[in-house]
C-alpha atoms as a PDB file:
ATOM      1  CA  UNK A   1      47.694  -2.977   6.360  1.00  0.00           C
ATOM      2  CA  UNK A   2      50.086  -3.105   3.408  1.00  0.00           C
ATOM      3  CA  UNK A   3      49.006   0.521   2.293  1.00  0.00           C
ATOM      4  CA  UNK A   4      49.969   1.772   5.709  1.00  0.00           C
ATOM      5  CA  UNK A   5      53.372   0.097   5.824  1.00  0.00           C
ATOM      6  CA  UNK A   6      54.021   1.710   2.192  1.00  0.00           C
ATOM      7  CA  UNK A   7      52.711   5.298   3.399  1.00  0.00           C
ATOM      8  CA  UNK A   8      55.183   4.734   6.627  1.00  0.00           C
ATOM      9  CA  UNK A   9      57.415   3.524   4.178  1.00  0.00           C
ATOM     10  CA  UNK A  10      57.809   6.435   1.943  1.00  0.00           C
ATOM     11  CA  UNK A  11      57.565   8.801   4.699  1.00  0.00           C
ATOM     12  CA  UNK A  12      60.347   7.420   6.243  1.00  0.00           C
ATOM     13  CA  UNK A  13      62.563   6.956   3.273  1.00  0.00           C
ATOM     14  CA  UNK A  14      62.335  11.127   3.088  1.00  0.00           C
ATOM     15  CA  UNK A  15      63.058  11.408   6.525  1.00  0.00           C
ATOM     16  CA  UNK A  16      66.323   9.384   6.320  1.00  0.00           C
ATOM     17  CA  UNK A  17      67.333  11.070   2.834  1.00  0.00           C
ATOM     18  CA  UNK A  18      66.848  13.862   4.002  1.00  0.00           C
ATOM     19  CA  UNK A  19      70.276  15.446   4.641  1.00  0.00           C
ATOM     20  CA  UNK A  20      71.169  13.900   1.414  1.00  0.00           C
ATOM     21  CA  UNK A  21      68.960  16.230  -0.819  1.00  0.00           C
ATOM     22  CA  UNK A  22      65.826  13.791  -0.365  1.00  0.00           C
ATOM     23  CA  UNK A  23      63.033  15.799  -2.817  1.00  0.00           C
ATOM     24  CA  UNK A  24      59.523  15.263  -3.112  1.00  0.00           C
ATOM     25  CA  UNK A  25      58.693  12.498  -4.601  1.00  0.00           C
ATOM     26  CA  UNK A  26      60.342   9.077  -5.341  1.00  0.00           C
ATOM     27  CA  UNK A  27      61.569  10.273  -8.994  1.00  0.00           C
ATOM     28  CA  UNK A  28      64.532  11.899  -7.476  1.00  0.00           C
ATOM     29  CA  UNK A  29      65.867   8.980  -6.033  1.00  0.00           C
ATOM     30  CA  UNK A  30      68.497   8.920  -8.439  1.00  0.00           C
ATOM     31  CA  UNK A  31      69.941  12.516  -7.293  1.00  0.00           C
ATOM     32  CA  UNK A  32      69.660  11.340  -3.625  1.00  0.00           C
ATOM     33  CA  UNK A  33      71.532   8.214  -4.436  1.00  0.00           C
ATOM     34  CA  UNK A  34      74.463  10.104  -5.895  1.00  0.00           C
ATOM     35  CA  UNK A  35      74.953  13.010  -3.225  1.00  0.00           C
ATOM     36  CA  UNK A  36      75.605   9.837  -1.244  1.00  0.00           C
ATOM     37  CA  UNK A  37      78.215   8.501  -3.516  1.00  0.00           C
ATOM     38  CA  UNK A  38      81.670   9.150  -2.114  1.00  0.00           C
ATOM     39  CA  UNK A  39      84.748   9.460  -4.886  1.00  0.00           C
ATOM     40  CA  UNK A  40      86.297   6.781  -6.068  1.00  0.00           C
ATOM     41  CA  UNK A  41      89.440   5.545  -7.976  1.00  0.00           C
ATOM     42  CA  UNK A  42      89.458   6.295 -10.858  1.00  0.00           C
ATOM     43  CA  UNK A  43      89.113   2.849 -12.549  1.00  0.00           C
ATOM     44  CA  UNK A  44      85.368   3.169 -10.621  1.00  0.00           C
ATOM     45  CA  UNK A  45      84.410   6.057 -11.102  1.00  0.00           C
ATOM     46  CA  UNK A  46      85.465   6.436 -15.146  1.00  0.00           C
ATOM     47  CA  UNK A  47      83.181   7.746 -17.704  1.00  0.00           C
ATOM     48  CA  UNK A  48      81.688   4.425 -19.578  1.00  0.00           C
ATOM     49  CA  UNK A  49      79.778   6.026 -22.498  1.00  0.00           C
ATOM     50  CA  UNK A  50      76.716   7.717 -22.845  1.00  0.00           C
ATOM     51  CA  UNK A  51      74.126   7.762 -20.490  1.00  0.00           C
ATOM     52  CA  UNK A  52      71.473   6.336 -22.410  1.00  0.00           C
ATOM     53  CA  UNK A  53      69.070   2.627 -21.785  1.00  0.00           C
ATOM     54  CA  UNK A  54      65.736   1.754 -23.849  1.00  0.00           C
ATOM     55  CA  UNK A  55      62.344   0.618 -22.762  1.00  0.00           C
ATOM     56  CA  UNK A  56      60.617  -2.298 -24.617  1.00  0.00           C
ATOM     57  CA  UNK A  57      57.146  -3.398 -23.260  1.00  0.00           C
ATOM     58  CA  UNK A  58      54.609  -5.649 -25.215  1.00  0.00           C
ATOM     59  CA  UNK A  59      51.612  -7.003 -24.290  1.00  0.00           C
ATOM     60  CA  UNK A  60      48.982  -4.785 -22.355  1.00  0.00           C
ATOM     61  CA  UNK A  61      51.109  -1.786 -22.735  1.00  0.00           C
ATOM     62  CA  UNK A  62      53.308  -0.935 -25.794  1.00  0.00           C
ATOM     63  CA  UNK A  63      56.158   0.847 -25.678  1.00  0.00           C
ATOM     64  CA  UNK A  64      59.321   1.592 -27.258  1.00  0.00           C
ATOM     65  CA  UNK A  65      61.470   4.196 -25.476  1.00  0.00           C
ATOM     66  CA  UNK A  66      65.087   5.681 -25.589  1.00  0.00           C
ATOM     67  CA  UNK A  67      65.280   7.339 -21.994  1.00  0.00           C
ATOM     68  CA  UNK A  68      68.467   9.096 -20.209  1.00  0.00           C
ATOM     69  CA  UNK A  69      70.311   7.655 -17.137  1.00  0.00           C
ATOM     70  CA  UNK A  70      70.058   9.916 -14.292  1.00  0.00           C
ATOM     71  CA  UNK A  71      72.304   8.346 -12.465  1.00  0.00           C
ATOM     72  CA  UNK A  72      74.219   4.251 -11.595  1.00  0.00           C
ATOM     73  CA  UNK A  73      75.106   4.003  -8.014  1.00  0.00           C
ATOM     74  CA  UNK A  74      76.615   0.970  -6.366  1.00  0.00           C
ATOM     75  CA  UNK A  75      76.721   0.505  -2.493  1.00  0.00           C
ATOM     76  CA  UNK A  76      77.714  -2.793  -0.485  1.00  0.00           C
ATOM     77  CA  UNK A  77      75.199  -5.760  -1.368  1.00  0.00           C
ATOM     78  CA  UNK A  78      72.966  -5.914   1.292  1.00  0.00           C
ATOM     79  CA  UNK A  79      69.112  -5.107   2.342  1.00  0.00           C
ATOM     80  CA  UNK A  80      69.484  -1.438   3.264  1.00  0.00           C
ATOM     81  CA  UNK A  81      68.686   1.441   1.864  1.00  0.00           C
ATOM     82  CA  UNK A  82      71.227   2.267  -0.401  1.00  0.00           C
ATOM     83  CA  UNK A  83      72.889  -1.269  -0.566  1.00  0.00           C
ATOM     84  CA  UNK A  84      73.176  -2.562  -3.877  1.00  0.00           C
ATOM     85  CA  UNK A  85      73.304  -1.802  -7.474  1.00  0.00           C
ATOM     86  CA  UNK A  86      70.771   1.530  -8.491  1.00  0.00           C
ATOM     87  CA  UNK A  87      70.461   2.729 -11.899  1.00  0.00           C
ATOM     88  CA  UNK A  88      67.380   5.564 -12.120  1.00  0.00           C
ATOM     89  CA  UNK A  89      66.361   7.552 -15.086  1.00  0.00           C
ATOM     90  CA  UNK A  90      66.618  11.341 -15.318  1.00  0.00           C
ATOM     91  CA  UNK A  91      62.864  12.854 -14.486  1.00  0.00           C
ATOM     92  CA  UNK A  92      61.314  14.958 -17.030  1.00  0.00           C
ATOM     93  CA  UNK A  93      60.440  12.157 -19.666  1.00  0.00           C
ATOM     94  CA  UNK A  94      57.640  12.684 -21.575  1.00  0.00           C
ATOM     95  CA  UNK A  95      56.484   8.829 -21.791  1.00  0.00           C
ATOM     96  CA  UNK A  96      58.115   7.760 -18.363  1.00  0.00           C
ATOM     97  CA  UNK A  97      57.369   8.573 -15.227  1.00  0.00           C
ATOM     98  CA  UNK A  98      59.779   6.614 -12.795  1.00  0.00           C
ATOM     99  CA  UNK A  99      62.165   3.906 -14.047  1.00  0.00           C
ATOM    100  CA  UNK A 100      64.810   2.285 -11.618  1.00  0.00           C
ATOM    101  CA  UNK A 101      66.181  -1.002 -11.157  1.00  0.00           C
ATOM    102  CA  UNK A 102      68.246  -2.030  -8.178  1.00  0.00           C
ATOM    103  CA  UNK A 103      69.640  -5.269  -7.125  1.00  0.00           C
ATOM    104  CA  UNK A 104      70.235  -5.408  -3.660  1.00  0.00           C
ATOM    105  CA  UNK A 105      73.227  -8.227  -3.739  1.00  0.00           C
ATOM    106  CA  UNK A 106      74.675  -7.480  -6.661  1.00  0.00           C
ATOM    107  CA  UNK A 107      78.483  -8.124  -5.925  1.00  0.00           C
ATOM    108  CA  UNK A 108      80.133  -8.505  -9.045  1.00  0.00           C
ATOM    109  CA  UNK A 109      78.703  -8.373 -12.650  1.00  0.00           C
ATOM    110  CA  UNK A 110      76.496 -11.504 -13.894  1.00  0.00           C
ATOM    111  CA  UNK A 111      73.121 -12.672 -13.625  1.00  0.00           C
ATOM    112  CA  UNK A 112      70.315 -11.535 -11.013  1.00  0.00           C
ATOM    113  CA  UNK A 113      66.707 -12.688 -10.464  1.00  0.00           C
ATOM    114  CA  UNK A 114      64.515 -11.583  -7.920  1.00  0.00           C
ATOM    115  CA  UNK A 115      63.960 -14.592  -5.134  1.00  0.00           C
ATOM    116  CA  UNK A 116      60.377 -14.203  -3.950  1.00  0.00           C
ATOM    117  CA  UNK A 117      57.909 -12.609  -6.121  1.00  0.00           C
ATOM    118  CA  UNK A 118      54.240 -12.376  -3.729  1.00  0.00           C
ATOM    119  CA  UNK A 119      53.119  -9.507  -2.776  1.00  0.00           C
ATOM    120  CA  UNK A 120      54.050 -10.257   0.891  1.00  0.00           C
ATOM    121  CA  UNK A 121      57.604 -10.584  -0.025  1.00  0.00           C
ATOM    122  CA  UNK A 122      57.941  -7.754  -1.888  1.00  0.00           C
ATOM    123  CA  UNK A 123      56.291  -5.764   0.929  1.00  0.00           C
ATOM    124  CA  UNK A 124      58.744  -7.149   3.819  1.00  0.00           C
ATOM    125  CA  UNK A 125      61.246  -6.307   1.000  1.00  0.00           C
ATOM    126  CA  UNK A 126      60.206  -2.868   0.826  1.00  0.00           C
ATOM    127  CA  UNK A 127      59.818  -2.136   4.699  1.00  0.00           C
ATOM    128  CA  UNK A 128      63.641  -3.353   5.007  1.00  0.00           C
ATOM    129  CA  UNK A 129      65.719  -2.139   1.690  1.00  0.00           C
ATOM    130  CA  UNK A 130      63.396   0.859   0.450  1.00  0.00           C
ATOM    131  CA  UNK A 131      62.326  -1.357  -2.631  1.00  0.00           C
ATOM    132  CA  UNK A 132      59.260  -3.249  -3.500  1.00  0.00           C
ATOM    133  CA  UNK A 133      61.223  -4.803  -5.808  1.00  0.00           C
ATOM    134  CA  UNK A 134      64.275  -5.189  -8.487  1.00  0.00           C
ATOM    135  CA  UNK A 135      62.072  -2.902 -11.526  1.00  0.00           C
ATOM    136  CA  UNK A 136      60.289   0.421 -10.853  1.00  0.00           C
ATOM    137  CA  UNK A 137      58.580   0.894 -13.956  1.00  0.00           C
ATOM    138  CA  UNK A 138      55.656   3.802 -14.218  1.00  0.00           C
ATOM    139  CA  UNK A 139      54.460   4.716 -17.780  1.00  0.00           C
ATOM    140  CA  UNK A 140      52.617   7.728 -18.991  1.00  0.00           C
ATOM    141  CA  UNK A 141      48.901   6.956 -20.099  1.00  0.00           C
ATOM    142  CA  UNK A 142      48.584   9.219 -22.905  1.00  0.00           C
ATOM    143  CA  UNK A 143      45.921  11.433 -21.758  1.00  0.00           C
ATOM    144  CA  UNK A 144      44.986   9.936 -18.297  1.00  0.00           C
ATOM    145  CA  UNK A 145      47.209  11.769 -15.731  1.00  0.00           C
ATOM    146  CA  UNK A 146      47.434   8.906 -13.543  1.00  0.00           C
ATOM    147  CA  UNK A 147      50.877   6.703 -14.852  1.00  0.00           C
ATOM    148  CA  UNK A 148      50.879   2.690 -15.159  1.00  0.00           C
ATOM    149  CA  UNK A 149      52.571   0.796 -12.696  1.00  0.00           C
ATOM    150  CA  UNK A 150      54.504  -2.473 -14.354  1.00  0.00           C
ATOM    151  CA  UNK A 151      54.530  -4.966 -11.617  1.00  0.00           C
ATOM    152  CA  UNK A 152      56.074  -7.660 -10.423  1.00  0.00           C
ATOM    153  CA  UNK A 153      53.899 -11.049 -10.085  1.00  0.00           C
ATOM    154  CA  UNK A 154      54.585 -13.953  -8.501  1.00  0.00           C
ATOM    155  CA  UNK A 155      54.460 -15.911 -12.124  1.00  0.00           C
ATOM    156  CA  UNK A 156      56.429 -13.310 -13.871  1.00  0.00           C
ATOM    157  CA  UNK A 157      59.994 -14.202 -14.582  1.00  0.00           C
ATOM    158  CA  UNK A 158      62.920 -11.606 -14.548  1.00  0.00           C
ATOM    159  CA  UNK A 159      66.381 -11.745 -15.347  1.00  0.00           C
ATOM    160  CA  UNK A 160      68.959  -8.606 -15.175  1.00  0.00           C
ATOM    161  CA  UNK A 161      72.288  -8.817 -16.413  1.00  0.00           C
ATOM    162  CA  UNK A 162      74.802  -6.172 -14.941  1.00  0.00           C
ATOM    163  CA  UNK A 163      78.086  -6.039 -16.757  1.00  0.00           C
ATOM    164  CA  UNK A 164      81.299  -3.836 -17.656  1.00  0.00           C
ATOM    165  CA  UNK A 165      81.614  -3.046 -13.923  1.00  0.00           C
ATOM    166  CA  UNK A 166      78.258  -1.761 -13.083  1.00  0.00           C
ATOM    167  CA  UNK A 167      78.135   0.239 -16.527  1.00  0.00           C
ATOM    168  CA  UNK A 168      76.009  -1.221 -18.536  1.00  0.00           C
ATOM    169  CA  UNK A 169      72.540  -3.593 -17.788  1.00  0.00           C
ATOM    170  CA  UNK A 170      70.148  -5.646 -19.532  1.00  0.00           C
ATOM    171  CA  UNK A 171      66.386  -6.064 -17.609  1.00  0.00           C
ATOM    172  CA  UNK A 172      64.428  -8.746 -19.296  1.00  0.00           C
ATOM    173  CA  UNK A 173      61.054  -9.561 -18.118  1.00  0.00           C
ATOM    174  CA  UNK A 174      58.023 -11.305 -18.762  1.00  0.00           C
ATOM    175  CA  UNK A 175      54.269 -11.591 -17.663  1.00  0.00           C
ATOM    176  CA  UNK A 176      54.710  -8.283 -15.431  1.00  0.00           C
ATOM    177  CA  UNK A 177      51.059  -6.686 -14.265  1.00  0.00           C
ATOM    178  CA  UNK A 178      49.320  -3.666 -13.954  1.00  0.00           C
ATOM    179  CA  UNK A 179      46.304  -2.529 -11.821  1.00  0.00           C
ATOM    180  CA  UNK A 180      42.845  -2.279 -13.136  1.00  0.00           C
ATOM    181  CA  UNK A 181      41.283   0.305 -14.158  1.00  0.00           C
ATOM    182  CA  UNK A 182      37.477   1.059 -14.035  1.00  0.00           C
ATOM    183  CA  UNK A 183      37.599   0.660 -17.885  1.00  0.00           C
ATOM    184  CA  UNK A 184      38.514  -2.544 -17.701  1.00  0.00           C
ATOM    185  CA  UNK A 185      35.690  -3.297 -15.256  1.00  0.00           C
ATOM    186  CA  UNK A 186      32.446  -4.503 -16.725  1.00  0.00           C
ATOM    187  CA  UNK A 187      29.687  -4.492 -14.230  1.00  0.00           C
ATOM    188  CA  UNK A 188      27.331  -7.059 -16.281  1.00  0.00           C
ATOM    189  CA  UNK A 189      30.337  -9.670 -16.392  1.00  0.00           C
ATOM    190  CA  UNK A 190      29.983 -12.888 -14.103  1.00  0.00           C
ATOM    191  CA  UNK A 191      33.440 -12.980 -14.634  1.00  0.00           C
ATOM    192  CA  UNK A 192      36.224 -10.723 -13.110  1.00  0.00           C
ATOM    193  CA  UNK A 193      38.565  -9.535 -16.311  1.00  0.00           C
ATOM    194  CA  UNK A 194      41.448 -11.489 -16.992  1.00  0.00           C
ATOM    195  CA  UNK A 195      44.878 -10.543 -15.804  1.00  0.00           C
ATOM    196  CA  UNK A 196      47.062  -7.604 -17.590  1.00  0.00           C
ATOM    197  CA  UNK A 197      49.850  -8.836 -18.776  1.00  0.00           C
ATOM    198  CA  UNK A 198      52.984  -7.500 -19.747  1.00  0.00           C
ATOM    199  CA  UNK A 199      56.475  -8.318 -21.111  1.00  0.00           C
ATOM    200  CA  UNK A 200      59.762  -6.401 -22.050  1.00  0.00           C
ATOM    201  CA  UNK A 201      62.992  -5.093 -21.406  1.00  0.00           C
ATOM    202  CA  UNK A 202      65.156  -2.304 -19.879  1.00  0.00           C
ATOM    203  CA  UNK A 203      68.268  -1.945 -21.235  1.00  0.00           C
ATOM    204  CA  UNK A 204      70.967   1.141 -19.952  1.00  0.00           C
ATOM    205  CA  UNK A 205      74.314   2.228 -20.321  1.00  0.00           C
ATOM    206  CA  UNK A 206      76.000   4.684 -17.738  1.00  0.00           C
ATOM    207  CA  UNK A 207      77.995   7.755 -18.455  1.00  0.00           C
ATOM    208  CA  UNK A 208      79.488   6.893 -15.044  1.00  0.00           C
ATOM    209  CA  UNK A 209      79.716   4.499 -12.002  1.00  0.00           C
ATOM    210  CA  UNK A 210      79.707   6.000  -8.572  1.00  0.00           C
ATOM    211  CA  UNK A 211      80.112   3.939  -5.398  1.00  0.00           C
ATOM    212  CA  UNK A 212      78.778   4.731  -2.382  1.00  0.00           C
ATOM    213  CA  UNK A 213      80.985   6.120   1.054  1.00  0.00           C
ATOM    214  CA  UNK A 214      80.958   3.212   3.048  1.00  0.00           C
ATOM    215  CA  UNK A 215      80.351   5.821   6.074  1.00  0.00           C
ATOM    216  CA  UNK A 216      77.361   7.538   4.711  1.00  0.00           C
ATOM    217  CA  UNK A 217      75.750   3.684   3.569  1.00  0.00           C
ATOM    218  CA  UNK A 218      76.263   2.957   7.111  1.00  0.00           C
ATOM    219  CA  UNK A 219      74.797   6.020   8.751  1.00  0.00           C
ATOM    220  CA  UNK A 220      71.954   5.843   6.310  1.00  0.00           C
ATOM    221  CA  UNK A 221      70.978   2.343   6.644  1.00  0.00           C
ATOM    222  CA  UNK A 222      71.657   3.002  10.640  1.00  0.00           C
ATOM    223  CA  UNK A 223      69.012   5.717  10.375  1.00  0.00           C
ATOM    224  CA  UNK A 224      66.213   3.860   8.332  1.00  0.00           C
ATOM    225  CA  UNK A 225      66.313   0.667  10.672  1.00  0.00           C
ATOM    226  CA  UNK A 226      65.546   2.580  13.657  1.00  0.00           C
ATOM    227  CA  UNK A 227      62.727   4.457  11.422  1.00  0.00           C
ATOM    228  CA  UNK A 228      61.073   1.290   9.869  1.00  0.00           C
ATOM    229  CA  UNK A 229      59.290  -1.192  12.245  1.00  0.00           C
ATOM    230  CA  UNK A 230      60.170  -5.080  11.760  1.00  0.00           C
ATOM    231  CA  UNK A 231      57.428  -6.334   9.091  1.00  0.00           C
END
């Protein structure tokens, strides 16, 4: 059932996006994002610094990573689809594969955690706002082609901290999870294996702020309802 709703899901996001440049897969979120971004003054929309953020991750998966900021978007706080704070990396990274973090009701600068962590919450969170939850993290396996999901669990603890007006954030997380893998399966244990674990941070600066045209965040978010069944 929850695979379904995500297939639905991601169909429909494309659907909706889709006279905003919506591309193939979820990497390009970022570009979508800012086609929807209507100018702003120029106090919001001002270049910040470099467009730059680092990936730390300890734990089951290592990682240190400088990575570039496609793109920080900021729409009303709400539960649509482009409501919220975005910040997405630029695709092409050798070592990431998709990196966003959005926080739905972020307001004003300060402190953000995400409010209900099981797998059923971020799934209703998903089929309403377009995210499973605040941190899309997928990380390159060396030579396995498939990428690592880092995800959320409901004892992992996560706290972002959005400041200089949307320009700069600080993700820091710990006991995130990953799926298993057949190598971690061993079919003579009595035991299942324990539980990946994983712990880090995202940290980004922006080269610039866009906000979102209140007209196109209400046309879009009109358009995705009517898509999306209730969960």
């Amino acid at each position: 059932m929850i695979g379904a709703r995500l297939l639905l899901l991601s169909s429909a996001m494309c659907v909706t996006l889709a006279a905003l440049g919506c591309a193939q897969h979820s990497g390009d979120s970022g570009s979508a994002l800012q086609s929807a971004a209507g100018s702003q003054d120029s106090t919001g929309d001002a270049a910040v610094g470099s467009a730059i953020g680092h990936v730390h991750l300890t734990g089951a998966v290592t990682l240190d990573h400088d990575f570039t900021v496609d793109g920080c978007v900021i729409g009303p706080a709400g539960e649509g689809l482009l409501d919220g704070y975005h910040m997405t990396a630029k695709d092409g990274d050798k070592m990431i594969d998709i990196l966003a973090v959005v926080v739905k009701n972020y307001a004003k600068d300060g402190s953000y955690s995400p409010t209900d962590k099981t797998p059923e919450g971020q799934v209703a969170s998903a089929m309403t706002s377009g995210v499973m939850g605040p941190l899309t993290l997928m990380v390159s396996q060396g030579d396995n082609p498939t990428p690592l999901a880092v995800m959320l669990k409901p004892d992992s603890t996560m706290t972002i901290q959005i400041s200089d007006n949307g320009s700069k954030g600080d993700a820091e997380f710990t006991d995130m999870g990953t799926p298993m893998t057949m190598a971690d399966i061993d079919p003579t244990a009595k035991t299942p294996p324990p539980a990946k674990k994983i712990s880090g941070s995202v940290t980004w600066t922006c080269g610039k702020v866009e906000h979102i045209d209140p007209k196109m965040n209400d046309a879009v978010n009109g358009a995705f309802k009517k898509l999306i069944p209730n969960p």
